[in-house]
PDB file of N, CA and C in Angstrom:
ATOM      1  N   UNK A   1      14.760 -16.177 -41.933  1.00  0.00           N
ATOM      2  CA  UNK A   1      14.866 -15.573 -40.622  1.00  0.00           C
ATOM      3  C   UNK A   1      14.497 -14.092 -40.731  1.00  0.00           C
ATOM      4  N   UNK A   2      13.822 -13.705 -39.843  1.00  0.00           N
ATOM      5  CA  UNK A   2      13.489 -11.946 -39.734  1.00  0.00           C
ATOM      6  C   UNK A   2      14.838 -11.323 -38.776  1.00  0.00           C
ATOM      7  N   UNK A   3      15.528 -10.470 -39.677  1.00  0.00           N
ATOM      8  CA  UNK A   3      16.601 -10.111 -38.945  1.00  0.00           C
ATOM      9  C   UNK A   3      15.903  -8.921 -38.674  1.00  0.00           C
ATOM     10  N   UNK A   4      14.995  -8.074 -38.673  1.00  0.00           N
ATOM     11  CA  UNK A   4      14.553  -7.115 -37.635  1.00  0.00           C
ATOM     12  C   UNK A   4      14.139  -7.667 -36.449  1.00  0.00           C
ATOM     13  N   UNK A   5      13.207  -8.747 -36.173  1.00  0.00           N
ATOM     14  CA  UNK A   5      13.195  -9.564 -35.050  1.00  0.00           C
ATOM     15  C   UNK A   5      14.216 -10.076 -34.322  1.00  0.00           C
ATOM     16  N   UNK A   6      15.189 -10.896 -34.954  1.00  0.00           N
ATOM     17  CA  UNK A   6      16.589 -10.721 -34.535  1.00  0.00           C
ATOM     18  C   UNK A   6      16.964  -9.947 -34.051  1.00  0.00           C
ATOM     19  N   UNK A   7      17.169  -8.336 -34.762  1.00  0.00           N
ATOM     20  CA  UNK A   7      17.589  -7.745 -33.930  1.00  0.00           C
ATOM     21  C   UNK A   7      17.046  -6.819 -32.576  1.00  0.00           C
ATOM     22  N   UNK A   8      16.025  -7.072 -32.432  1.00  0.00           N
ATOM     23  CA  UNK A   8      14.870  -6.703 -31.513  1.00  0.00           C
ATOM     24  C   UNK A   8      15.260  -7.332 -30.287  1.00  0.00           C
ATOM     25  N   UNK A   9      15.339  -8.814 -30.581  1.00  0.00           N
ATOM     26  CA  UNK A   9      15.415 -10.028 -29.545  1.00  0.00           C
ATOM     27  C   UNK A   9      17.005 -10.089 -29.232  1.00  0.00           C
ATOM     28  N   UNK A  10      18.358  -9.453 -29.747  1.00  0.00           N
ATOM     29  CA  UNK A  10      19.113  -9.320 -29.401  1.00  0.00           C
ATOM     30  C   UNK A  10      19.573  -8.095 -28.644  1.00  0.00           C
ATOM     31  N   UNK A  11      18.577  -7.157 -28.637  1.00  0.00           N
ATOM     32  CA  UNK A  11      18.930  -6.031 -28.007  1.00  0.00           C
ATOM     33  C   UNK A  11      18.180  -6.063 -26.846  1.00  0.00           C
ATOM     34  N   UNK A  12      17.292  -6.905 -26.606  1.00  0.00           N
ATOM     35  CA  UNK A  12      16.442  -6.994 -25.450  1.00  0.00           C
ATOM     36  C   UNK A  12      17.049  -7.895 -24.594  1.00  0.00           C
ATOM     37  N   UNK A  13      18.151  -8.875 -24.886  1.00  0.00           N
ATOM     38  CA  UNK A  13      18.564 -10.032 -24.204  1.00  0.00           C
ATOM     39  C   UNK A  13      19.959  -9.385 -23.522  1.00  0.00           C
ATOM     40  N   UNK A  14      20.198  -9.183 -24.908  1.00  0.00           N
ATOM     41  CA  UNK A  14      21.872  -8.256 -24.418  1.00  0.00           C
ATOM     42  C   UNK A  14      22.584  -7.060 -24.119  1.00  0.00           C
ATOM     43  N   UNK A  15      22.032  -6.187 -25.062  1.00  0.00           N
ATOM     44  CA  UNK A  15      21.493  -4.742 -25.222  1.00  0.00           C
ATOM     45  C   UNK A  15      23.172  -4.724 -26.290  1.00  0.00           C
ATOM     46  N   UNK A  16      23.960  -4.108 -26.302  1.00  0.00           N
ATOM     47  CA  UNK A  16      24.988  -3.771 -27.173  1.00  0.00           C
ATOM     48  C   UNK A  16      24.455  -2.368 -28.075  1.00  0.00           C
ATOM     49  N   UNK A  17      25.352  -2.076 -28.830  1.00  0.00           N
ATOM     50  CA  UNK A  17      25.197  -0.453 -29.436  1.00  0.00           C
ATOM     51  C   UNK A  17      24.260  -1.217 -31.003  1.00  0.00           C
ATOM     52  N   UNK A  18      23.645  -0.115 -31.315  1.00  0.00           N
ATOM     53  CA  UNK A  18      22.966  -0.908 -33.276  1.00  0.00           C
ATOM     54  C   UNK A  18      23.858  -0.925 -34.060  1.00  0.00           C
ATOM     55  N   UNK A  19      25.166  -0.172 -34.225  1.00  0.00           N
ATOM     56  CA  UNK A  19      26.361  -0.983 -35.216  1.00  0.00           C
ATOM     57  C   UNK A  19      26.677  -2.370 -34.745  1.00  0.00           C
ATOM     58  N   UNK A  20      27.304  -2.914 -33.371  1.00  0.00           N
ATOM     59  CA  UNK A  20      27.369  -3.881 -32.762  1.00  0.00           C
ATOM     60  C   UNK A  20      25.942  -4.816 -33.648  1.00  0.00           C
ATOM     61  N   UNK A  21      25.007  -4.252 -33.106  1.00  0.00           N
ATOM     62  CA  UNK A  21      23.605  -5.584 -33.449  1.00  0.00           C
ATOM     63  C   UNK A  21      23.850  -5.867 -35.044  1.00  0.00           C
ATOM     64  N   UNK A  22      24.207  -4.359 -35.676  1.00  0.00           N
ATOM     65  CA  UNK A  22      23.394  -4.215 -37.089  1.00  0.00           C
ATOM     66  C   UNK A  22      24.692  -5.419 -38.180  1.00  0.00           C
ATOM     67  N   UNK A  23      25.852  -4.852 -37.456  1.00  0.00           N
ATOM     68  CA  UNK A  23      27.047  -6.004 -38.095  1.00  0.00           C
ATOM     69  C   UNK A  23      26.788  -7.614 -37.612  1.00  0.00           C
ATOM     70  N   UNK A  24      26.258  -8.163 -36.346  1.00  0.00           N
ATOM     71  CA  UNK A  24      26.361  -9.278 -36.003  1.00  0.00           C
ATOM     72  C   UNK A  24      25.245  -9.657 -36.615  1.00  0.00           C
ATOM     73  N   UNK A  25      23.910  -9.164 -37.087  1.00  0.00           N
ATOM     74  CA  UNK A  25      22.732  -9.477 -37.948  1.00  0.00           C
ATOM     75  C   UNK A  25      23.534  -9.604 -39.586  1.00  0.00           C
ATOM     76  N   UNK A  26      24.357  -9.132 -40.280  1.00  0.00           N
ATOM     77  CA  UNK A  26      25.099  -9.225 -41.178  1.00  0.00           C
ATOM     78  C   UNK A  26      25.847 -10.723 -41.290  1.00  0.00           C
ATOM     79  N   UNK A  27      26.548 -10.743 -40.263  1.00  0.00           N
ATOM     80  CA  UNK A  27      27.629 -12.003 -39.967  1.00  0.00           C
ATOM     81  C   UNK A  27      26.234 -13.086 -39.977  1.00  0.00           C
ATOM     82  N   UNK A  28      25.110 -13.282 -39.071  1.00  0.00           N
ATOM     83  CA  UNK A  28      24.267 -14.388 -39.256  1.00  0.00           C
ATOM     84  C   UNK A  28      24.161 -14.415 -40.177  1.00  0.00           C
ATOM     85  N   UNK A  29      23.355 -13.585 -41.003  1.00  0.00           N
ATOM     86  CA  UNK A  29      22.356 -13.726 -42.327  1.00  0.00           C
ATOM     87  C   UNK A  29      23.652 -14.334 -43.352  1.00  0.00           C
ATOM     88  N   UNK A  30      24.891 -14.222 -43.054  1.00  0.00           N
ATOM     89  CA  UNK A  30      26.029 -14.565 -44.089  1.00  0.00           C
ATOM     90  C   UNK A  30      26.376 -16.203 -43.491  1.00  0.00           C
ATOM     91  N   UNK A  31      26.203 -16.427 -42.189  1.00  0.00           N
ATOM     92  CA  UNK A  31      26.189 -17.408 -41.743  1.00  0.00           C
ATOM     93  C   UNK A  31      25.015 -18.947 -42.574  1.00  0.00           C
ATOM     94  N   UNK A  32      23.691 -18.285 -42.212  1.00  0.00           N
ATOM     95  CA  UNK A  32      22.266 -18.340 -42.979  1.00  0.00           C
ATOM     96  C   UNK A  32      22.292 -19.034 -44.216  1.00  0.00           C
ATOM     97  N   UNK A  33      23.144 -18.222 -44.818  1.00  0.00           N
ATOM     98  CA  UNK A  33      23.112 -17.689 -46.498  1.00  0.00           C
ATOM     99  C   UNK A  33      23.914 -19.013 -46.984  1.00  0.00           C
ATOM    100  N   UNK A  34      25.497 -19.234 -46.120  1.00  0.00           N
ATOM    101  CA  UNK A  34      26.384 -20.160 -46.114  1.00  0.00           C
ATOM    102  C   UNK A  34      25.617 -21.700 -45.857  1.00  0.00           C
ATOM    103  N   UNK A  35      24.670 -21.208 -45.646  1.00  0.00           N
ATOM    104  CA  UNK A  35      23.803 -23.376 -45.263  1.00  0.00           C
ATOM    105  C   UNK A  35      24.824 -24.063 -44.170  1.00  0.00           C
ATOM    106  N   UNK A  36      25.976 -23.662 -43.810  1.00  0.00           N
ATOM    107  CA  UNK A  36      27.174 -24.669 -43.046  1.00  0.00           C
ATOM    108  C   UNK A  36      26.623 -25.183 -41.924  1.00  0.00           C
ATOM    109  N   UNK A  37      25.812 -24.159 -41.170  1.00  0.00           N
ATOM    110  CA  UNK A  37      25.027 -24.173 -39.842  1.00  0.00           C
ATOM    111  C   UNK A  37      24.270 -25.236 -39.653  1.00  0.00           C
ATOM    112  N   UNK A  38      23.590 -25.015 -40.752  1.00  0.00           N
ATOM    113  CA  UNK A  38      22.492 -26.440 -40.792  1.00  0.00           C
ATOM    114  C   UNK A  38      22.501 -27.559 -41.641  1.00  0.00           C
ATOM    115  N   UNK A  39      24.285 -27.278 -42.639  1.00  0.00           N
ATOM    116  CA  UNK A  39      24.666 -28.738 -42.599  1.00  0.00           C
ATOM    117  C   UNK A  39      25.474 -29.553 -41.951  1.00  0.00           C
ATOM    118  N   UNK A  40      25.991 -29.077 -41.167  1.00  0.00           N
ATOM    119  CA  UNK A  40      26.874 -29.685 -40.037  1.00  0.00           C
ATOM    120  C   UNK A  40      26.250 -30.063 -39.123  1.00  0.00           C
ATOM    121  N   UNK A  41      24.917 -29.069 -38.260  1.00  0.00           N
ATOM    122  CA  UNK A  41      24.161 -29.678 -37.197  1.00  0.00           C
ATOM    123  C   UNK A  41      23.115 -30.298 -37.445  1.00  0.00           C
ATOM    124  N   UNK A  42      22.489 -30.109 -38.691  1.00  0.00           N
ATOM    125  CA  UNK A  42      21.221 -30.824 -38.896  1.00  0.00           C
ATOM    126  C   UNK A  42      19.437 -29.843 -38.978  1.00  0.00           C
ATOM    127  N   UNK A  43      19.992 -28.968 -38.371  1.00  0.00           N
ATOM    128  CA  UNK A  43      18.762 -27.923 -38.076  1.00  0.00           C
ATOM    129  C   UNK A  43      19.189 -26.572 -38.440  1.00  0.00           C
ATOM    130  N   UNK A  44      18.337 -26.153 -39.292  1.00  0.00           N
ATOM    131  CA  UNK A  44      18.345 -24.173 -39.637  1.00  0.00           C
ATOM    132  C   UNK A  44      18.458 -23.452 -38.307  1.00  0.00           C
ATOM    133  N   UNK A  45      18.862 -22.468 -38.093  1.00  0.00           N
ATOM    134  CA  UNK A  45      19.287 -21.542 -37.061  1.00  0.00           C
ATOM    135  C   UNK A  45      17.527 -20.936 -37.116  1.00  0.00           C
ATOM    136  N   UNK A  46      17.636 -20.127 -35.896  1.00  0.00           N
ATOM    137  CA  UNK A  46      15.918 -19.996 -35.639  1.00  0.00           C
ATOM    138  C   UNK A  46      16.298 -18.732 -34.290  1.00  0.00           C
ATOM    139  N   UNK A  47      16.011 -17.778 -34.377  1.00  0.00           N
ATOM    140  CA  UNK A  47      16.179 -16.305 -33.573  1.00  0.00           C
ATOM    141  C   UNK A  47      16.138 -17.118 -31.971  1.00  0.00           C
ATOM    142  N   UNK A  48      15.866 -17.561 -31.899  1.00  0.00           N
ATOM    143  CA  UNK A  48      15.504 -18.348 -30.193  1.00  0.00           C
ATOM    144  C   UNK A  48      16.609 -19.434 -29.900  1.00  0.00           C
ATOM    145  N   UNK A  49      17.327 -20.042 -30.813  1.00  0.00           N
ATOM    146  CA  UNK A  49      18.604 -20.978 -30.884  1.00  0.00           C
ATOM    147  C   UNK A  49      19.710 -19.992 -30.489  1.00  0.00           C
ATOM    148  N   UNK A  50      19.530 -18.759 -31.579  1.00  0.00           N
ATOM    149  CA  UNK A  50      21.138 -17.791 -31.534  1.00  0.00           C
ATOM    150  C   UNK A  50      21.161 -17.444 -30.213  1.00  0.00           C
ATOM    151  N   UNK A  51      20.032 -16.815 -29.574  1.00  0.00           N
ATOM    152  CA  UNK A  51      19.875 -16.024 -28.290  1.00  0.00           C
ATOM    153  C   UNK A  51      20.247 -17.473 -27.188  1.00  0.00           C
ATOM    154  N   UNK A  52      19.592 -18.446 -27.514  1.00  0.00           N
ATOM    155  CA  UNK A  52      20.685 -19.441 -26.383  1.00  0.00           C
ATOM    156  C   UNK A  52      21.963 -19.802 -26.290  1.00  0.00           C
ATOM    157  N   UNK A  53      22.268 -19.862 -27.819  1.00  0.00           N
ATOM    158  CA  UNK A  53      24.060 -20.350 -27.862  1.00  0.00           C
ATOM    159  C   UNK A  53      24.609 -19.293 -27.404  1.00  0.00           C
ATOM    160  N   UNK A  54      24.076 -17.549 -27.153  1.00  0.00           N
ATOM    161  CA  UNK A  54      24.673 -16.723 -26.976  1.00  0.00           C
ATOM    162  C   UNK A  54      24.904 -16.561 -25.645  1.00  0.00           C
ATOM    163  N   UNK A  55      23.952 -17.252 -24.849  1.00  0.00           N
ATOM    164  CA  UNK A  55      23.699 -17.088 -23.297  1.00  0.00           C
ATOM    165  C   UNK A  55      24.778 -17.971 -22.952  1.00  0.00           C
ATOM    166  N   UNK A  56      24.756 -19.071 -23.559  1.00  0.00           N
ATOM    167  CA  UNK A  56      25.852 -19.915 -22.748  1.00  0.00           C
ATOM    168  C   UNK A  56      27.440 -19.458 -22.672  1.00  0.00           C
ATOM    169  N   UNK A  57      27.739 -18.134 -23.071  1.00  0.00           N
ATOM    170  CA  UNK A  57      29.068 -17.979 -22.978  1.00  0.00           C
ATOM    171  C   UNK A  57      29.513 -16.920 -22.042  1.00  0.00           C
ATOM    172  N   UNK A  58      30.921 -17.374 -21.870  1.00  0.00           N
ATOM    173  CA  UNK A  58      31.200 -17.036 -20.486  1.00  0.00           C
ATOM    174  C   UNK A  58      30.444 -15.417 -19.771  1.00  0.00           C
ATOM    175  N   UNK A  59      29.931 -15.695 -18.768  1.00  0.00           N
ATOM    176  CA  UNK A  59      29.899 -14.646 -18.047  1.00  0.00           C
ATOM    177  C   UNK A  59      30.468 -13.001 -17.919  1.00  0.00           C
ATOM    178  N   UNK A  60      29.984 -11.969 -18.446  1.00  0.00           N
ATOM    179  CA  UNK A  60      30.744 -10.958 -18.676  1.00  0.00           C
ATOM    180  C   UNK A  60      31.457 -10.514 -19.759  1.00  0.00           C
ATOM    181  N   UNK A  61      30.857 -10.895 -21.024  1.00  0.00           N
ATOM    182  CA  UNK A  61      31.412 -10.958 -22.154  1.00  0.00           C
ATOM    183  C   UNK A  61      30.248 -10.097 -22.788  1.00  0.00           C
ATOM    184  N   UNK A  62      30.728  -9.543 -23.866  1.00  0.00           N
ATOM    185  CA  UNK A  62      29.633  -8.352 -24.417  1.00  0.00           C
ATOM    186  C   UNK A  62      29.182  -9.250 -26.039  1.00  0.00           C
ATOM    187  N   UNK A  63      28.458  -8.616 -26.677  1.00  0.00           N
ATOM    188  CA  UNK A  63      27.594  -9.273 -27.679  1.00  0.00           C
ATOM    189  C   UNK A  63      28.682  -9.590 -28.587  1.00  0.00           C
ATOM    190  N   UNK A  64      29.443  -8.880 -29.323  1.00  0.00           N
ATOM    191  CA  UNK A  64      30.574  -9.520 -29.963  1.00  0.00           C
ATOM    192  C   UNK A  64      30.984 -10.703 -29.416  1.00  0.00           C
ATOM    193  N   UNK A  65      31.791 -10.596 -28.038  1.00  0.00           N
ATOM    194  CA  UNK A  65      32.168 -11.429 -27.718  1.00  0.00           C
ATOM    195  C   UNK A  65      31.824 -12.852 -27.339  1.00  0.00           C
ATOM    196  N   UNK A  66      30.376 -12.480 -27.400  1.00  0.00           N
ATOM    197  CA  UNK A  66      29.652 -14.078 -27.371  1.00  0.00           C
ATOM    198  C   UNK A  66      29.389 -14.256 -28.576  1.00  0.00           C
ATOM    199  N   UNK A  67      29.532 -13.604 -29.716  1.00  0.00           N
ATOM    200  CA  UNK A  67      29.383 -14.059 -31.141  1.00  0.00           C
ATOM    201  C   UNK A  67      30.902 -14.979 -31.479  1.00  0.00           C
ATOM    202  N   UNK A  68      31.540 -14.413 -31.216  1.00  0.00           N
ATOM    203  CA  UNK A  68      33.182 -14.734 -31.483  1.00  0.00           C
ATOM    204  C   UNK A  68      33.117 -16.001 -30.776  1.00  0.00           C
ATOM    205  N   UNK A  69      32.603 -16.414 -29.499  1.00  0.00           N
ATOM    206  CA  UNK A  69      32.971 -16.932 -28.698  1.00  0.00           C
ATOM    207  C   UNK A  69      31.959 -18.462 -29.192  1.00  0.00           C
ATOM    208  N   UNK A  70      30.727 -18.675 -29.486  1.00  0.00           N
ATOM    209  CA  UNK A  70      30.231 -19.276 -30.156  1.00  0.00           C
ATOM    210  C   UNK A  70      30.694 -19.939 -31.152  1.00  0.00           C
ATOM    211  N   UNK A  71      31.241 -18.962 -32.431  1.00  0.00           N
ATOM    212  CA  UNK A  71      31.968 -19.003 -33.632  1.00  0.00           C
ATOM    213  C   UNK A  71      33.131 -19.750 -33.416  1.00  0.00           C
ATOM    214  N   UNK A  72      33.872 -19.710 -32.549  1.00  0.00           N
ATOM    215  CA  UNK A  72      35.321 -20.554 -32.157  1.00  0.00           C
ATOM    216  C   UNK A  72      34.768 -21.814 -31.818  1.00  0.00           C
ATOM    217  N   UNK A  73      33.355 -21.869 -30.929  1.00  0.00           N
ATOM    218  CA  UNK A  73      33.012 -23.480 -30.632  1.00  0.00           C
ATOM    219  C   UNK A  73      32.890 -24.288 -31.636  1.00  0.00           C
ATOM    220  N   UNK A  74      32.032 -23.780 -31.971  1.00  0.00           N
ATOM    221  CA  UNK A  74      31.484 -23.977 -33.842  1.00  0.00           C
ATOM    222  C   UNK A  74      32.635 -24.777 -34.837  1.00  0.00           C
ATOM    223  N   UNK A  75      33.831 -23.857 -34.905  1.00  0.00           N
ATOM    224  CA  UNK A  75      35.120 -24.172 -35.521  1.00  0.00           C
ATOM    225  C   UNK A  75      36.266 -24.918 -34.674  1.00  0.00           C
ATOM    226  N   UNK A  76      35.734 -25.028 -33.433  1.00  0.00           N
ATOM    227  CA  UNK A  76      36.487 -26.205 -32.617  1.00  0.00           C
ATOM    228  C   UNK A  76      35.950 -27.774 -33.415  1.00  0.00           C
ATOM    229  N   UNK A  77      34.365 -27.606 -33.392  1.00  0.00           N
ATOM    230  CA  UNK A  77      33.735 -28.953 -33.337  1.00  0.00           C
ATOM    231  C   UNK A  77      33.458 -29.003 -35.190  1.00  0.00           C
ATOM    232  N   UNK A  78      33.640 -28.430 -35.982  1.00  0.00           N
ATOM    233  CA  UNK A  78      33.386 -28.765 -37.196  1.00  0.00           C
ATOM    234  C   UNK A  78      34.329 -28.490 -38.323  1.00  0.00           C
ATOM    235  N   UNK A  79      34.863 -27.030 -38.168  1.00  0.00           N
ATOM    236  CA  UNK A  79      35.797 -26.061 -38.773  1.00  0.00           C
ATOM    237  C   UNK A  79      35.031 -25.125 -40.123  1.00  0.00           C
ATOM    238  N   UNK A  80      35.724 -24.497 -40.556  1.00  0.00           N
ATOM    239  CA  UNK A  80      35.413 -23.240 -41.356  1.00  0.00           C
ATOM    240  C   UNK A  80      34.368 -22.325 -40.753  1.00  0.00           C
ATOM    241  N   UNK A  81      34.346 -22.018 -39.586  1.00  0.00           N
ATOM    242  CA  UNK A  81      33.276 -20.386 -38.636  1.00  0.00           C
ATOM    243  C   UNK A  81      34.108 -19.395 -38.849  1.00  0.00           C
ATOM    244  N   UNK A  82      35.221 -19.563 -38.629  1.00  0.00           N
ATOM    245  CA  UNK A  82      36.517 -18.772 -38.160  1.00  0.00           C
ATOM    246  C   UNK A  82      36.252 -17.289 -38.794  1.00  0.00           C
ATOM    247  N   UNK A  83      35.314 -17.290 -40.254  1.00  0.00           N
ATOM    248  CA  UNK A  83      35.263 -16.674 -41.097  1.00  0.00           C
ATOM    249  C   UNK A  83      34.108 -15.848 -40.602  1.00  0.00           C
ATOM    250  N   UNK A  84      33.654 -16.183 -39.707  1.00  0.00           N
ATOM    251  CA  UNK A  84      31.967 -15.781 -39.643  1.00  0.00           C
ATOM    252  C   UNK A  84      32.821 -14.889 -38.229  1.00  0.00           C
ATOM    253  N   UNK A  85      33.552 -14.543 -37.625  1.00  0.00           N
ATOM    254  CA  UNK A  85      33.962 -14.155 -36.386  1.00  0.00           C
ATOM    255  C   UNK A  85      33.815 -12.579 -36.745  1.00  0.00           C
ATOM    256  N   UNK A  86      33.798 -11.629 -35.532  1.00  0.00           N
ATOM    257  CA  UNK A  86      33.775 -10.385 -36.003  1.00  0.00           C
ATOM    258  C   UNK A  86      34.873  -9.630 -35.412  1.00  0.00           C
ATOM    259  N   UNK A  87      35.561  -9.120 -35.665  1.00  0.00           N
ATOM    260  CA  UNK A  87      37.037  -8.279 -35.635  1.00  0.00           C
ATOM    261  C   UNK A  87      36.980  -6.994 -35.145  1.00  0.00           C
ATOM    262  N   UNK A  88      36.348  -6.371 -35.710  1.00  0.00           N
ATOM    263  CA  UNK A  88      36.541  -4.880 -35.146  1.00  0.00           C
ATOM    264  C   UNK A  88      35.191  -4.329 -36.200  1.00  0.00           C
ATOM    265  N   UNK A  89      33.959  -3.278 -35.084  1.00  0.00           N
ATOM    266  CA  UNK A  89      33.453  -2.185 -35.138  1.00  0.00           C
ATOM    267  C   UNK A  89      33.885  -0.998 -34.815  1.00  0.00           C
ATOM    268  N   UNK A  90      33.582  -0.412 -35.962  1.00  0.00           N
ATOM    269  CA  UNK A  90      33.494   0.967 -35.936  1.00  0.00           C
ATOM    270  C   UNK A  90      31.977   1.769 -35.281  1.00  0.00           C
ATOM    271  N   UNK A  91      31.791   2.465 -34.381  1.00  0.00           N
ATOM    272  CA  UNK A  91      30.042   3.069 -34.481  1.00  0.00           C
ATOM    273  C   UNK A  91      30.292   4.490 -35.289  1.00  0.00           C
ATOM    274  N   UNK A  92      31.221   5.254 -35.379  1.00  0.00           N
ATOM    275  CA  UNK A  92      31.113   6.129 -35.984  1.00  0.00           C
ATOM    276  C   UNK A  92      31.011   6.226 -38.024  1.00  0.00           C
ATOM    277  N   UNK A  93      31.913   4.929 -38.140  1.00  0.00           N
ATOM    278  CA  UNK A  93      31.460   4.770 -39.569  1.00  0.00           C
ATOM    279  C   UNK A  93      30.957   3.944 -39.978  1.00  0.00           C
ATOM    280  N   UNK A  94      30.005   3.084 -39.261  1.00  0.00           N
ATOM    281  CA  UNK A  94      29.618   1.591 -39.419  1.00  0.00           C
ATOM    282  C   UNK A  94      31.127   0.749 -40.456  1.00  0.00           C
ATOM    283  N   UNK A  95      31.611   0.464 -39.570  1.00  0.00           N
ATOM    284  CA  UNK A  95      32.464  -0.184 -40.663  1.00  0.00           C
ATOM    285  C   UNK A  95      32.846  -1.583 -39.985  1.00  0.00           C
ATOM    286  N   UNK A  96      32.964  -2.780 -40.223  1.00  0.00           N
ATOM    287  CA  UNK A  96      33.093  -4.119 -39.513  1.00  0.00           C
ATOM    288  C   UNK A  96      34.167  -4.432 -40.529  1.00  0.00           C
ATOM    289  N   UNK A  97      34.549  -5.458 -39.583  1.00  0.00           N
ATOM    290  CA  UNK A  97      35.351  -6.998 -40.122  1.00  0.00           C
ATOM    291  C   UNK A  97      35.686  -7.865 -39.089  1.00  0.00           C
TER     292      UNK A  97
END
């Protein structure tokens, strides 16, 4: 996956701050990295998949929160995402969890 494209195509869809993008490009590529994605569903994740699963969540929710919000579906219907969820940004010290 090109996570500069990724993050191109996530800032154009959603907009959010570049710590926001630059940590949730982190959490995929660890997602990616983990194979779980595409052994549980059958198919590799693909920059045009994330940006839809991201659309489908609720209305009024900011880019985290449709990451999180995804991530819980994910671990409703299979289990172990829970890990992939994102907790708290920092923009002043890039710092995530």
């Amino acid at each position: 996956m090109d996570y500069e494209q990724l993050d191109r195509a996530l800032n154009d869809r959603f907009g959010g701050t570049a710590p926001e993008r630059k940590v949730l490009c982190r959490e995929i590529r660890d997602l990616v990295d983990a194979g779980i994605a595409a052994d549980d569903r059958g198919v590799e994740l693909t920059v045009e998949e994330i940006l839809t699963h991201l659309s489908d969540a609720p209305e009024g929710t900011d880019l985290i929160e449709k990451w999180n919000w995804w991530m819980g579906a994910l671990d409703i219907a299979y289990g172990g995402y829970e890990r992939f969820t994102i907790q708290f940004v920092s923009e002043e010290n890039d710092i995530y969890r």
